[in-house]
C-alpha atoms as a PDB file:
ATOM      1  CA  UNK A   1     -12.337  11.064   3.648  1.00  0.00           C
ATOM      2  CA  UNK A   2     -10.706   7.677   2.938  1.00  0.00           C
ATOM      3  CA  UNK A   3     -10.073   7.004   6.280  1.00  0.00           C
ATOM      4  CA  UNK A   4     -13.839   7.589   7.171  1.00  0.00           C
ATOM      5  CA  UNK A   5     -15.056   5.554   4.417  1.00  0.00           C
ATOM      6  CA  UNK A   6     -12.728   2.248   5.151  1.00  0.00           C
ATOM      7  CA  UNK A   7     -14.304   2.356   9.000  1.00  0.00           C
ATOM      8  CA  UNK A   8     -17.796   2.443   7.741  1.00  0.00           C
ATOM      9  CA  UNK A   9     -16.420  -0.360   5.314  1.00  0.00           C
ATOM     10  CA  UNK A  10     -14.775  -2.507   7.954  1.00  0.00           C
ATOM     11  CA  UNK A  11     -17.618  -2.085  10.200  1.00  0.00           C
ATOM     12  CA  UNK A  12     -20.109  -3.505   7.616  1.00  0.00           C
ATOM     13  CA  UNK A  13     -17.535  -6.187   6.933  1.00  0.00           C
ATOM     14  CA  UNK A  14     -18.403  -6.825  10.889  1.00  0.00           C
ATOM     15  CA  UNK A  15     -22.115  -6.639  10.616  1.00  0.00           C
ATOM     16  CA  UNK A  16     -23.519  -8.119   7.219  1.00  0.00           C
ATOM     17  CA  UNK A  17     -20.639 -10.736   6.298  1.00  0.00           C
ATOM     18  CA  UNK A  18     -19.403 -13.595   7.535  1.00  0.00           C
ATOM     19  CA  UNK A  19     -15.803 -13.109   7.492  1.00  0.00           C
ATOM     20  CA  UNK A  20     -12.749 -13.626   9.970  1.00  0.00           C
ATOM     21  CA  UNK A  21     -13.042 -10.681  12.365  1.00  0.00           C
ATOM     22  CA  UNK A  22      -8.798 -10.001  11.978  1.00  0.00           C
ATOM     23  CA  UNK A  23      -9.953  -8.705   8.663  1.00  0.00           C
ATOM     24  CA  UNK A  24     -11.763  -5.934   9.628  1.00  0.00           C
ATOM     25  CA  UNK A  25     -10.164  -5.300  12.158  1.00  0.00           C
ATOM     26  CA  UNK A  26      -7.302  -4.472  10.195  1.00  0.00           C
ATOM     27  CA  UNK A  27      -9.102  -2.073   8.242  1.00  0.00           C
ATOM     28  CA  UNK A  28     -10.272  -0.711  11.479  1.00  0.00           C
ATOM     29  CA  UNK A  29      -6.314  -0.119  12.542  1.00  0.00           C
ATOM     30  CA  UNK A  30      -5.095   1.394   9.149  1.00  0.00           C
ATOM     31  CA  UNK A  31      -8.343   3.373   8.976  1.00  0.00           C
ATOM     32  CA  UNK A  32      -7.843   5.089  12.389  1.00  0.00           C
ATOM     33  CA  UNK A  33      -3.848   5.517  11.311  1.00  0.00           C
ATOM     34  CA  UNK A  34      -4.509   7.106   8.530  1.00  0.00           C
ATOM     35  CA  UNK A  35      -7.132   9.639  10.147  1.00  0.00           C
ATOM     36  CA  UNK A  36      -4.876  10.183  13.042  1.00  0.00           C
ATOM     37  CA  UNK A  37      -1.655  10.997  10.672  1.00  0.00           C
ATOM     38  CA  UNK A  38      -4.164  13.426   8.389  1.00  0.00           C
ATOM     39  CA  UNK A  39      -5.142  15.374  11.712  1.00  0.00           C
ATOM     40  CA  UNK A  40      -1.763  15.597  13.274  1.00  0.00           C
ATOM     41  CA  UNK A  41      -0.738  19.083  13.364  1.00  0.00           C
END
């Protein structure tokens, strides 16, 4: 659920504020690490 919840975070980073872009990308990539480590079988 954390890993969920930091994408929909970095994305709004992306849409509503005015911040570098390597930020949320960053989220993006520890996000999607985390998600793909909690469904590895």
């Amino acid at each position: 659920m954390g890993s969920i919840t930091t994408t929909i975070i970095a994305h709004a980073l992306l849409a509503f504020l005015f911040v570098h872009p390597v930020v949320p990308l960053v989220l993006m990539g520890i996000s999607y690490s985390i998600l793909a480590a909690s469904l590895w079988p």
